[in-house]
N, C-alpha and C. Protein backbone atom coordinates (compact mmCIF):
# COMPACT_ATOMS: atom_id res chain seq x y z
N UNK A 1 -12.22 -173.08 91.97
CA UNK A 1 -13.16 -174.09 91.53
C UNK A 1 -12.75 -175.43 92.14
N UNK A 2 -13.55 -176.19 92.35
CA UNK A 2 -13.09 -177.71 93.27
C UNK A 2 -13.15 -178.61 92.09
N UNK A 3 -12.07 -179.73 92.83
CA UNK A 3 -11.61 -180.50 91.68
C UNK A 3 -12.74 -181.19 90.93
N UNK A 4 -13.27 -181.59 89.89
CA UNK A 4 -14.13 -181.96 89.61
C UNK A 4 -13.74 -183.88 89.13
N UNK A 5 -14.31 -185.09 89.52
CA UNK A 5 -13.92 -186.23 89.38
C UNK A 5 -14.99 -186.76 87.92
N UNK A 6 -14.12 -187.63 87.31
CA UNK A 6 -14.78 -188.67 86.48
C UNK A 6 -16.32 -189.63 87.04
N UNK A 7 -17.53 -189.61 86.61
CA UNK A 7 -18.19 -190.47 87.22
C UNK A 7 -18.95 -191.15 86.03
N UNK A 8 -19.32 -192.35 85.92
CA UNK A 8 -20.22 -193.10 85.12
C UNK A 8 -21.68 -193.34 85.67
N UNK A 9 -22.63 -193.72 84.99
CA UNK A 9 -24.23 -193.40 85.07
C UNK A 9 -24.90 -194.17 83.45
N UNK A 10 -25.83 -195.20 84.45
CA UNK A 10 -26.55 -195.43 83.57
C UNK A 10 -28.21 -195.71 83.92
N UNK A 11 -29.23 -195.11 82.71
CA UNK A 11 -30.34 -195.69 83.44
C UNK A 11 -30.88 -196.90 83.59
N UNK A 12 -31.66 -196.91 84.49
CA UNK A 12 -32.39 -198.23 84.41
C UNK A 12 -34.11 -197.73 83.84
N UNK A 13 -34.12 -198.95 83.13
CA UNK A 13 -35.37 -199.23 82.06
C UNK A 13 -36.25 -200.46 82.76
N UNK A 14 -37.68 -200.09 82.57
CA UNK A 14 -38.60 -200.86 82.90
C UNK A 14 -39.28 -201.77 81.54
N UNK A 15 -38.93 -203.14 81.48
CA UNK A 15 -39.31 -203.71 80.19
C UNK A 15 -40.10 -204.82 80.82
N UNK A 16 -41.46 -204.36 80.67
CA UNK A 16 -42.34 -205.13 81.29
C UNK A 16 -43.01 -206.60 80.47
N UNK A 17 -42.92 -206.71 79.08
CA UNK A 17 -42.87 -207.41 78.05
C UNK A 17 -41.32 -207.78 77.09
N UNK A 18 -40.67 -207.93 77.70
CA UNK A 18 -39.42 -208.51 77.02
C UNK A 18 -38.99 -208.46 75.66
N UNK A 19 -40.26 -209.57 75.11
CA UNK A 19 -40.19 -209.69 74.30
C UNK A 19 -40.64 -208.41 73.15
N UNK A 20 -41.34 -207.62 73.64
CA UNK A 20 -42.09 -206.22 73.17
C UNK A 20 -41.17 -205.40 72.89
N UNK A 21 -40.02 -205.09 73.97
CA UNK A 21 -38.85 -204.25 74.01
C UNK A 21 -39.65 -202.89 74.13
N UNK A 22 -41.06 -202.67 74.48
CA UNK A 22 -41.07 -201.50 74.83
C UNK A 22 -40.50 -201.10 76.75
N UNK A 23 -40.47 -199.65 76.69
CA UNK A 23 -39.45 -199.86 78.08
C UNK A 23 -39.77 -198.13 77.98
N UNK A 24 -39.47 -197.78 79.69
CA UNK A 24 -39.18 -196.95 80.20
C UNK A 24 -38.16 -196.19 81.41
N UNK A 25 -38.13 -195.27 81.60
CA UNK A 25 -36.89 -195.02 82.48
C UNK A 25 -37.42 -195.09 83.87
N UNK A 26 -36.62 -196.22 84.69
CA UNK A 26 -37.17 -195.69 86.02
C UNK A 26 -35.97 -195.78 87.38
N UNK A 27 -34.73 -195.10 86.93
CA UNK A 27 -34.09 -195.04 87.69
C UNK A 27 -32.83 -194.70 87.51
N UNK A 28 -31.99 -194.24 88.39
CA UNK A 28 -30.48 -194.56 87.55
C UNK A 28 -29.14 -195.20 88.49
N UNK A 29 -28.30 -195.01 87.97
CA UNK A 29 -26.78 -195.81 88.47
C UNK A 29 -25.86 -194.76 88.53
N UNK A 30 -25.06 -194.44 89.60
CA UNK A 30 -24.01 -193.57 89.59
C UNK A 30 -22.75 -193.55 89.82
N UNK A 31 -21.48 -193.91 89.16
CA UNK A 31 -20.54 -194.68 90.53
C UNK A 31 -19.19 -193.91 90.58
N UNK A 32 -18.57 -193.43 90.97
CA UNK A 32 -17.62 -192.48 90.82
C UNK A 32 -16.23 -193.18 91.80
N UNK A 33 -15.33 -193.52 90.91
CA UNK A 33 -14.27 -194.21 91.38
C UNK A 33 -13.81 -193.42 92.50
N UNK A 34 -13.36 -192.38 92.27
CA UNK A 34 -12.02 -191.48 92.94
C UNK A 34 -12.88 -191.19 94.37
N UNK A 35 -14.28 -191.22 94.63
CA UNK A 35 -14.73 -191.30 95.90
C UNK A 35 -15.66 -192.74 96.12
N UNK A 36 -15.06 -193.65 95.71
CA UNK A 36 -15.60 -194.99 96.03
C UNK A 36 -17.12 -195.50 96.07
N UNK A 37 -17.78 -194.53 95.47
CA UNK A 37 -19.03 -193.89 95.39
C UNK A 37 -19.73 -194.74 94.41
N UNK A 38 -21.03 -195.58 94.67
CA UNK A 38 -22.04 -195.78 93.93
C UNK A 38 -23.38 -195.93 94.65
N UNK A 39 -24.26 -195.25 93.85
CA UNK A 39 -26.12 -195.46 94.16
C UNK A 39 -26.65 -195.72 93.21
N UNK A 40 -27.74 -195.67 93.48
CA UNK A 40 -28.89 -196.07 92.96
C UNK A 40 -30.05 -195.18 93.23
N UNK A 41 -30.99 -194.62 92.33
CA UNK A 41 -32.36 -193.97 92.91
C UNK A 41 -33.30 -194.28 92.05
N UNK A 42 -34.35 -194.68 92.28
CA UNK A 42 -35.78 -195.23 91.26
C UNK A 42 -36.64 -194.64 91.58
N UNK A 43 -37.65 -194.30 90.62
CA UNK A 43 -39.27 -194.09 90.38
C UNK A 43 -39.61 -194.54 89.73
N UNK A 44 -40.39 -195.40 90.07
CA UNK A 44 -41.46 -196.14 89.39
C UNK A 44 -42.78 -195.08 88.81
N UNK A 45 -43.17 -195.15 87.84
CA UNK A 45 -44.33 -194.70 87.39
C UNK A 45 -45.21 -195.33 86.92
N UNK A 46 -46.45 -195.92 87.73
CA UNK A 46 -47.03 -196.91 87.66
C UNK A 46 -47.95 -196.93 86.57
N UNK A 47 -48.52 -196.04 86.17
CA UNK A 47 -49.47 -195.38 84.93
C UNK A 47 -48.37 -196.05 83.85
N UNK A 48 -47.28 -195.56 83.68
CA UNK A 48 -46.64 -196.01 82.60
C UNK A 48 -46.55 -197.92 82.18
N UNK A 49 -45.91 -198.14 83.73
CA UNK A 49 -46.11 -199.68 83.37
C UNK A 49 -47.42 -200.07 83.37
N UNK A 50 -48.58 -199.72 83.90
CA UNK A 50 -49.80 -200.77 83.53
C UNK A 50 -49.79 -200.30 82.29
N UNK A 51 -49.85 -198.82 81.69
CA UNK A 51 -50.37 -198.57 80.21
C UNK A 51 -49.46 -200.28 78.82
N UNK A 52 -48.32 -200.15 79.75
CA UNK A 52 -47.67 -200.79 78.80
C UNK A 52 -47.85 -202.53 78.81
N UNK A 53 -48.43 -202.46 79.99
CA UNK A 53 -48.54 -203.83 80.60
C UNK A 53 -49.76 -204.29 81.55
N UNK A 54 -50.75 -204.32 81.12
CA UNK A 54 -52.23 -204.02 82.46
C UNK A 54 -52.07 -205.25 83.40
N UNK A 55 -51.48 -206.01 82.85
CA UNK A 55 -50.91 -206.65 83.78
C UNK A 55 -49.92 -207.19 84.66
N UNK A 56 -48.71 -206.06 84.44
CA UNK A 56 -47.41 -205.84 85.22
C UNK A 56 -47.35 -206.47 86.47
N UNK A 57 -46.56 -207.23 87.33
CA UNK A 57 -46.48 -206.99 88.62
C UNK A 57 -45.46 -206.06 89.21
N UNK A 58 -46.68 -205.11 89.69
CA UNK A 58 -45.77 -203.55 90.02
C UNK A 58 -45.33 -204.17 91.06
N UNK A 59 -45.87 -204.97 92.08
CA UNK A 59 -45.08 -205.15 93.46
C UNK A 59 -43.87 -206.00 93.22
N UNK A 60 -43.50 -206.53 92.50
CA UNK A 60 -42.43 -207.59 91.90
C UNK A 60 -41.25 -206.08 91.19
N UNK A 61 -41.45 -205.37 90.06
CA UNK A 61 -41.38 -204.64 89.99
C UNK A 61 -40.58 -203.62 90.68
N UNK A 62 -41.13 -203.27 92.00
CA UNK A 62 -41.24 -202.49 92.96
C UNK A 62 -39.91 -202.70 93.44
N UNK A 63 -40.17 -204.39 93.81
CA UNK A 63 -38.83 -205.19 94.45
C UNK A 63 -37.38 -205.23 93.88
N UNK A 64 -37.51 -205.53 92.73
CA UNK A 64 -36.71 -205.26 91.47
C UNK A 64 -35.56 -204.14 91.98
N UNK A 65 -36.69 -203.12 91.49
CA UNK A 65 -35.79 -201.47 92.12
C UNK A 65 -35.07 -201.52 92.97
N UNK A 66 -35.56 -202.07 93.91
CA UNK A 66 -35.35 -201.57 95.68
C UNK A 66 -34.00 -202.45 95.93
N UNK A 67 -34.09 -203.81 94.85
CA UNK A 67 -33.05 -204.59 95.18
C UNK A 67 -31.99 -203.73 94.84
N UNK A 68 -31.56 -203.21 93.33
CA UNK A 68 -30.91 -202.69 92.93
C UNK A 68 -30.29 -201.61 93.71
N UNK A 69 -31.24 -200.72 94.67
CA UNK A 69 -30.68 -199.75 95.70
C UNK A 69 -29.80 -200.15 96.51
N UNK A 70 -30.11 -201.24 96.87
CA UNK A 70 -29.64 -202.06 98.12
C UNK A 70 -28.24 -202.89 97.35
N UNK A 71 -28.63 -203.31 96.60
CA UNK A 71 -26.95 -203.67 96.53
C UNK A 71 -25.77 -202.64 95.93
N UNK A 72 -26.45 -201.20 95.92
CA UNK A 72 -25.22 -200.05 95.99
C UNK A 72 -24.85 -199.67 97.03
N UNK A 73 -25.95 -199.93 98.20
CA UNK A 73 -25.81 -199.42 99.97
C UNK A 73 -24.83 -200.43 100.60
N UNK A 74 -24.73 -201.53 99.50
CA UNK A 74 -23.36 -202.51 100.38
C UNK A 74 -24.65 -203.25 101.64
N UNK A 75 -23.49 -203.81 102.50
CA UNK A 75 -23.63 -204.27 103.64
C UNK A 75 -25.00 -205.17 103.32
N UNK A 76 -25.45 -205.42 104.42
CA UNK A 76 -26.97 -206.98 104.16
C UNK A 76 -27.48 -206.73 102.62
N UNK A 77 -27.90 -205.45 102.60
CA UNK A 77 -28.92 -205.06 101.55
C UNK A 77 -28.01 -205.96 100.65
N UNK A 78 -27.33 -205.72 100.54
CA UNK A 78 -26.34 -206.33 99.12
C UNK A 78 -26.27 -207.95 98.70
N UNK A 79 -26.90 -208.51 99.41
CA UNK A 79 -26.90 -209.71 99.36
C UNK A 79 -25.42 -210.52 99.38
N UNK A 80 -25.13 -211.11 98.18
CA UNK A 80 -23.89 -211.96 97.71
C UNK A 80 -22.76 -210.93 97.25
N UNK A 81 -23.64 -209.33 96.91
CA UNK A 81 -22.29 -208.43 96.52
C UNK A 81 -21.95 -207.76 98.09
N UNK A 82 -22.83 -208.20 98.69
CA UNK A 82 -21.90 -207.17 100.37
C UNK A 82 -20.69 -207.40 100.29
N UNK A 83 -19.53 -208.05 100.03
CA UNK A 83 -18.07 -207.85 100.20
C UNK A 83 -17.90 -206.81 98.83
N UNK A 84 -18.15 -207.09 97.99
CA UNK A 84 -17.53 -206.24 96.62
C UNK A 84 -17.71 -204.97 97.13
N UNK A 85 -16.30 -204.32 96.75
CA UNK A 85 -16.59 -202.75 96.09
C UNK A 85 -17.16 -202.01 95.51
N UNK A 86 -17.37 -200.85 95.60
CA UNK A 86 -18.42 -199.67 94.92
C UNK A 86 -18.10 -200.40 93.30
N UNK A 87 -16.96 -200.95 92.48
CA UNK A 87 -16.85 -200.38 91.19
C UNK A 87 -17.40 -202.04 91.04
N UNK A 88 -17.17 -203.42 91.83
CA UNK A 88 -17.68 -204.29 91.23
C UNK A 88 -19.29 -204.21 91.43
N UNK A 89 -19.56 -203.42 92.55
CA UNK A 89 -21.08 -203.70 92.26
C UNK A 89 -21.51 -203.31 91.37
N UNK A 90 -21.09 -201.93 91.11
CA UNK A 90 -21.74 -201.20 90.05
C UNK A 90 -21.30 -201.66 88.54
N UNK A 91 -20.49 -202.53 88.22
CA UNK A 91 -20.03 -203.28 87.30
C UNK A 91 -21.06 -204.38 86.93
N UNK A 92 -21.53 -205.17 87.97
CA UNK A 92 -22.49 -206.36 88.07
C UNK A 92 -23.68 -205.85 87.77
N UNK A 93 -24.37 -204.17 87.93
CA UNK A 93 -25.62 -203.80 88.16
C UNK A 93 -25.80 -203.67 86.52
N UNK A 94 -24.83 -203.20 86.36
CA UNK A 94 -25.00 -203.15 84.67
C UNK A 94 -24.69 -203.90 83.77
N UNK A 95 -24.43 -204.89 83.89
CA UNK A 95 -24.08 -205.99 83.05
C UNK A 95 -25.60 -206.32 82.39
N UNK A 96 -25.82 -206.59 81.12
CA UNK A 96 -26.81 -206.49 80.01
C UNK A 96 -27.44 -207.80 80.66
N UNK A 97 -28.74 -207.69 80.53
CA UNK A 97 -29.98 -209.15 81.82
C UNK A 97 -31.37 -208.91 81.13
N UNK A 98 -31.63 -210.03 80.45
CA UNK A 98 -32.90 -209.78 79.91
C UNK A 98 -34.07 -209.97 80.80
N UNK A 99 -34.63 -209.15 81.71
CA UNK A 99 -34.98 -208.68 82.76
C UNK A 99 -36.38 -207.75 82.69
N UNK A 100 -37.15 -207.56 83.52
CA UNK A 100 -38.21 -206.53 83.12
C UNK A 100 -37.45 -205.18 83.58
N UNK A 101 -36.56 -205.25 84.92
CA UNK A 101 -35.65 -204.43 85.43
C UNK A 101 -34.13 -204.43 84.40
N UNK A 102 -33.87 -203.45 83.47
CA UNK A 102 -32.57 -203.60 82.39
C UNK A 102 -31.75 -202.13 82.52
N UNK A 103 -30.40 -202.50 82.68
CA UNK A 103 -29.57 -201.29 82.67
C UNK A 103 -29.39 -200.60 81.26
N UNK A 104 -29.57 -199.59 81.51
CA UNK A 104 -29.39 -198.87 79.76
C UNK A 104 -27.41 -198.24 79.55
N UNK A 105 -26.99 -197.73 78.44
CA UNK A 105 -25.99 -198.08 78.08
C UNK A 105 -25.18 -197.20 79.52
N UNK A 106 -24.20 -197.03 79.58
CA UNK A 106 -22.53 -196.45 80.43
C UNK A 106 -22.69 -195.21 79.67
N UNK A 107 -23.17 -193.60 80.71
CA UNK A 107 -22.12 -193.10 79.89
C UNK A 107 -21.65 -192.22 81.21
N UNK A 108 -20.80 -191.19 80.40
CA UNK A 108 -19.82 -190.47 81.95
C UNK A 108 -19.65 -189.29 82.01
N UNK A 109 -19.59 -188.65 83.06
CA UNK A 109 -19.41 -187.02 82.94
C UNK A 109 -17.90 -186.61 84.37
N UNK A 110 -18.23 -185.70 84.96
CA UNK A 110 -17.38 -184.99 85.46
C UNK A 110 -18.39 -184.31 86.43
N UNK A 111 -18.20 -184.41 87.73
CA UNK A 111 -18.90 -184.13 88.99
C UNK A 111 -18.02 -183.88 90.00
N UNK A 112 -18.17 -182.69 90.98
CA UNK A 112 -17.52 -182.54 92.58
C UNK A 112 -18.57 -183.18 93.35
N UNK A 113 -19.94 -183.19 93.08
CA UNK A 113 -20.50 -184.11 94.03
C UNK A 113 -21.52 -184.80 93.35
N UNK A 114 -20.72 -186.55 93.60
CA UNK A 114 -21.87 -187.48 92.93
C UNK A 114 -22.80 -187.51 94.03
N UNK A 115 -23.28 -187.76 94.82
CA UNK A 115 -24.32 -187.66 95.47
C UNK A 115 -25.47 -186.89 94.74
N UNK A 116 -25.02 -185.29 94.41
CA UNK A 116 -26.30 -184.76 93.75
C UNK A 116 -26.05 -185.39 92.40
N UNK A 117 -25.18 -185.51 91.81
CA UNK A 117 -25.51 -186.39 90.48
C UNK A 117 -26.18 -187.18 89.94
N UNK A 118 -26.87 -188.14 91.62
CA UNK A 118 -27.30 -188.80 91.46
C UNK A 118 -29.18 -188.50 90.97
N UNK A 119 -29.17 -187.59 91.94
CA UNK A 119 -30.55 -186.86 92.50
C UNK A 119 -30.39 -186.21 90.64
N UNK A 120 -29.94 -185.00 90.42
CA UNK A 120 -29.79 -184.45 89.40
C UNK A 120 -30.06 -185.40 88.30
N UNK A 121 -29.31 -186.33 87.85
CA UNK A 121 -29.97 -187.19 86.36
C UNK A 121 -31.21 -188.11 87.07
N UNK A 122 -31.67 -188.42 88.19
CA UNK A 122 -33.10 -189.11 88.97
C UNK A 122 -33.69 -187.59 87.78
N UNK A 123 -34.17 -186.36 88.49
CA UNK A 123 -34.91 -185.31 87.91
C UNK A 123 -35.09 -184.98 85.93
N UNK A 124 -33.38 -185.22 86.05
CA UNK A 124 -33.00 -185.13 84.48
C UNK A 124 -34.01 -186.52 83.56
N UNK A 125 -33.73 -187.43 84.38
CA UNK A 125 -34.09 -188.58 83.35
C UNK A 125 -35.09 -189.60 83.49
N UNK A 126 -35.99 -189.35 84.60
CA UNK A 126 -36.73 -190.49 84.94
C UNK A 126 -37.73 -189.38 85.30
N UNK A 127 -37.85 -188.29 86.40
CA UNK A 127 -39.15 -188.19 86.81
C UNK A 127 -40.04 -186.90 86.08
């Protein structure tokens, strides 16, 4: 059996009214120390946010996500975190932001490959 590593994961929630606190899942966080490893993967489900919001800006929205991808890919995408490490970005991504884009709580499992972990709770928990 291959060694299996510690990894943390949290989702991301779409809170299109703030103040409403209604919210949905549209993405998640993956970051696995022992292979220096963090992503990001989103779906948006647009039915959900107009239902909740007819007037959402999905393309704002949209951006939101995509940022969040990009500052796990490092390098330009990352903006001000391109020098940080896999564990500070993914430290910063989740830090609590009253946001329409909001990280939901840390929790952690045990994976040989976060990569599909990532894909795997995307299927498990968002789409």
């Amino acid at each position: 059996m291959s060694e299996r590593d510690v990894f943390e994961y949290a989702v991301l929630r779409v809170v299109p009214r703030v103040e409403r606190g209604e919210c949905f899942n549209a993405g998640v966080l993956v970051y696995c120390r022992a292979k220096s490893f963090v992503a990001a993967r989103t779906h948006l489900d647009e039915r959900k946010l107009l239902a909740l919001d007819p007037a959402a800006d999905v393309v704002g929205v949209q951006a939101a996500l995509r940022a969040v991808e990009g500052v796990c890919c490092g390098g330009d995408a990352a903006g001000q975190a391109a020098g940080d490490d896999a564990g500070r970005r993914f430290r910063w991504l989740i830090a609590p932001r009253s946001t329409v884009v909001q990280p939901g709580v840390v929790h952690s499992g045990l994976t040989t490959d976060p990569e599909a972990e990532v894909e795997r709770l995307l299927d498990l928990l968002v789409r």
